[in-house]
C-alpha atoms as a PDB file:
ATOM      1  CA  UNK A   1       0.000   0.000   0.000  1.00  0.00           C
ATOM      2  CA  UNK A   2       1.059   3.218  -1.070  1.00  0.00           C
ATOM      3  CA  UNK A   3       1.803   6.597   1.579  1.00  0.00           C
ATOM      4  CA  UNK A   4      -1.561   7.960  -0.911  1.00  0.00           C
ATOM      5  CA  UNK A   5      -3.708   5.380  -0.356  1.00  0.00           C
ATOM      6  CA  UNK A   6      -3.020   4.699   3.240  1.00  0.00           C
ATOM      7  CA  UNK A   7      -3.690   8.479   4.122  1.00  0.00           C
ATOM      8  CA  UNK A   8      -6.525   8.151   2.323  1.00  0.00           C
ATOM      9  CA  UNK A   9      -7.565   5.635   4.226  1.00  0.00           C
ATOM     10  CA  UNK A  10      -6.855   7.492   7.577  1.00  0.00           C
ATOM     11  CA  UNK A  11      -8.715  10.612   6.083  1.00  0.00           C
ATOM     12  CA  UNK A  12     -11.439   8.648   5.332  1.00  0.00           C
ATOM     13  CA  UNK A  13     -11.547   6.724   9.147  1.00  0.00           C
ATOM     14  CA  UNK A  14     -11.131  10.305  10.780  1.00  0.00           C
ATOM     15  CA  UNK A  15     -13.756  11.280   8.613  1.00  0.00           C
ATOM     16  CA  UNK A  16     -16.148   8.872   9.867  1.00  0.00           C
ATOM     17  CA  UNK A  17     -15.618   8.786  13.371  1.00  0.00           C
ATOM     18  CA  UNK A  18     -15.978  12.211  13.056  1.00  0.00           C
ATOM     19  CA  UNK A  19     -19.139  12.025  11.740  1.00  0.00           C
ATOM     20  CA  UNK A  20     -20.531   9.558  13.908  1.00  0.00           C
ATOM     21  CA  UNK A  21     -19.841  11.685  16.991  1.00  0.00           C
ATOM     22  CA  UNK A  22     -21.460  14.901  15.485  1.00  0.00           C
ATOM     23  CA  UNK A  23     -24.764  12.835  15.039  1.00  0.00           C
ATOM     24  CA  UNK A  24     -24.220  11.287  18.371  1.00  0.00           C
ATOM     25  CA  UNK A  25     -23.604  15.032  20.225  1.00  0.00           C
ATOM     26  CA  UNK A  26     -26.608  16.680  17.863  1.00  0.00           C
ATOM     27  CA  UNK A  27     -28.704  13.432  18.398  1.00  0.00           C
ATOM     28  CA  UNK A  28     -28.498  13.972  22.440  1.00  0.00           C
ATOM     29  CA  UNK A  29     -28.966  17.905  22.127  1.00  0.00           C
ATOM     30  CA  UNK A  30     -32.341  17.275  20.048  1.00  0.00           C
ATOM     31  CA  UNK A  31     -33.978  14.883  22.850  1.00  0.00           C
ATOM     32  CA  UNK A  32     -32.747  17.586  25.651  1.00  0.00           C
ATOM     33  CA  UNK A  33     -34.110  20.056  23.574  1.00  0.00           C
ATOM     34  CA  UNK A  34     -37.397  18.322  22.737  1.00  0.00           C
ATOM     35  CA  UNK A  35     -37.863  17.537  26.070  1.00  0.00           C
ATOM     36  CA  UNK A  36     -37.400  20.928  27.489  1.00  0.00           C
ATOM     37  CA  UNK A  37     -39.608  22.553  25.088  1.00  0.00           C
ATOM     38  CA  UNK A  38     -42.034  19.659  25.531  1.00  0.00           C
ATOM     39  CA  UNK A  39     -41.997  20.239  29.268  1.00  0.00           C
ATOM     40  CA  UNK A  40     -42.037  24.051  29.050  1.00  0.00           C
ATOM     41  CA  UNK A  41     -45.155  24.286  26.597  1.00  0.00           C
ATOM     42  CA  UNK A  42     -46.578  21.667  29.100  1.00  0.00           C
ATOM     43  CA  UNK A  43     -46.086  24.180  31.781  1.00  0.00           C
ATOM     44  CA  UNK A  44     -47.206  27.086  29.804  1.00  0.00           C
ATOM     45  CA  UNK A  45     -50.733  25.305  28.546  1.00  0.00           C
ATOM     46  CA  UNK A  46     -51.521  24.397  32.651  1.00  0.00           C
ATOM     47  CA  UNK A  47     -50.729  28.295  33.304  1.00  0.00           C
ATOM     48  CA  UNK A  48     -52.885  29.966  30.462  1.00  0.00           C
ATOM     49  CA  UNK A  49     -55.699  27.650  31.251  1.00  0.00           C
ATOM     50  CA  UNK A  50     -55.612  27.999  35.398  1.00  0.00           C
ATOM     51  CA  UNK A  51     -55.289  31.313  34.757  1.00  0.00           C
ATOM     52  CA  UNK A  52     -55.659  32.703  31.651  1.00  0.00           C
ATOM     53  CA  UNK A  53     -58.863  31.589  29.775  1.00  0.00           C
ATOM     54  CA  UNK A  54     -62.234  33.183  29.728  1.00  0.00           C
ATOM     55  CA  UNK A  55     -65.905  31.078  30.216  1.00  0.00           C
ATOM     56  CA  UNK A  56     -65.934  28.262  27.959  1.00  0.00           C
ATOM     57  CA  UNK A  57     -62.715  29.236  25.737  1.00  0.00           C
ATOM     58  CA  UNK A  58     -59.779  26.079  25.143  1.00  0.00           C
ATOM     59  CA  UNK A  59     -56.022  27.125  26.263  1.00  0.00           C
ATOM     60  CA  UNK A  60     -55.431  26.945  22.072  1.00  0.00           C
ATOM     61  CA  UNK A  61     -58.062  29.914  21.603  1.00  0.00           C
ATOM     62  CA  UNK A  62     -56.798  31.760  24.598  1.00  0.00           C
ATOM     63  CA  UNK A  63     -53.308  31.642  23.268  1.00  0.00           C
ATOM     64  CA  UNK A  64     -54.457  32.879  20.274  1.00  0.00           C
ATOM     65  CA  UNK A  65     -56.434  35.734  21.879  1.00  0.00           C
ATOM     66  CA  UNK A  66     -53.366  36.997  23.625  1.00  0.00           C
ATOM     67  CA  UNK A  67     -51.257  36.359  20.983  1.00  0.00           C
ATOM     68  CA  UNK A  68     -53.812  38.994  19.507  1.00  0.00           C
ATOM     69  CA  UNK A  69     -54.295  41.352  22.282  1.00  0.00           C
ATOM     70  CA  UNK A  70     -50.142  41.598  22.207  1.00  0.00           C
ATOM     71  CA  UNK A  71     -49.680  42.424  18.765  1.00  0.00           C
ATOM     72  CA  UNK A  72     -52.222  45.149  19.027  1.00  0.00           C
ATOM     73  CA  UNK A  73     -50.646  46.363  22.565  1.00  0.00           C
ATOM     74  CA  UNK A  74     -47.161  46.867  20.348  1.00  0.00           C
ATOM     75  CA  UNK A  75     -49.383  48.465  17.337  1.00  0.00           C
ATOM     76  CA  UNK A  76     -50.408  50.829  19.835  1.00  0.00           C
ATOM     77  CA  UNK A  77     -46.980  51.331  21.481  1.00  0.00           C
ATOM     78  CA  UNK A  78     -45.494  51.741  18.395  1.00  0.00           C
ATOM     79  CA  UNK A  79     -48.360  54.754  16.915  1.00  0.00           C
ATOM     80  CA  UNK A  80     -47.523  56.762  20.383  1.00  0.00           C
END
């Protein structure tokens, strides 16, 4: 075997371990980051509908109605 073809074959080994710990690091950080989000928006639906929805109104319309009543609070904000 030629000095070529056994650095190629070195590149291509340090290539691929390479690669397989970037998908094992990015493959962790997207289950911690899925389940944090998951837990948070958990969290945040139990809040808004304790404490944030009117008679007879789901936490999705609520959201949506303060999603609303933001947007026009910074309208407003922004006109003064």
């Amino acid at each position: 075997m030629s000095i070529k073809e056994t650095n190629d074959k070195i590149a291509q080994e340090v290539t691929t371990g390479f690669q397989k710990i970037e998908d094992g690091v990015m493959g962790g950080y997207k289950k911690i980051e899925n389940g944090v989000v998951g837990a948070f928006e958990k969290m945040e639906d139990k809040f808004v509908g304790k404490f944030l929805t009117h008679e007879g109104e789901t936490v999705e319309d609520a959201k949506k109605r303060l999603a609303e009543e933001q947007r026009k609070r910074e309208e407003s904000a922004k006109d003064e």
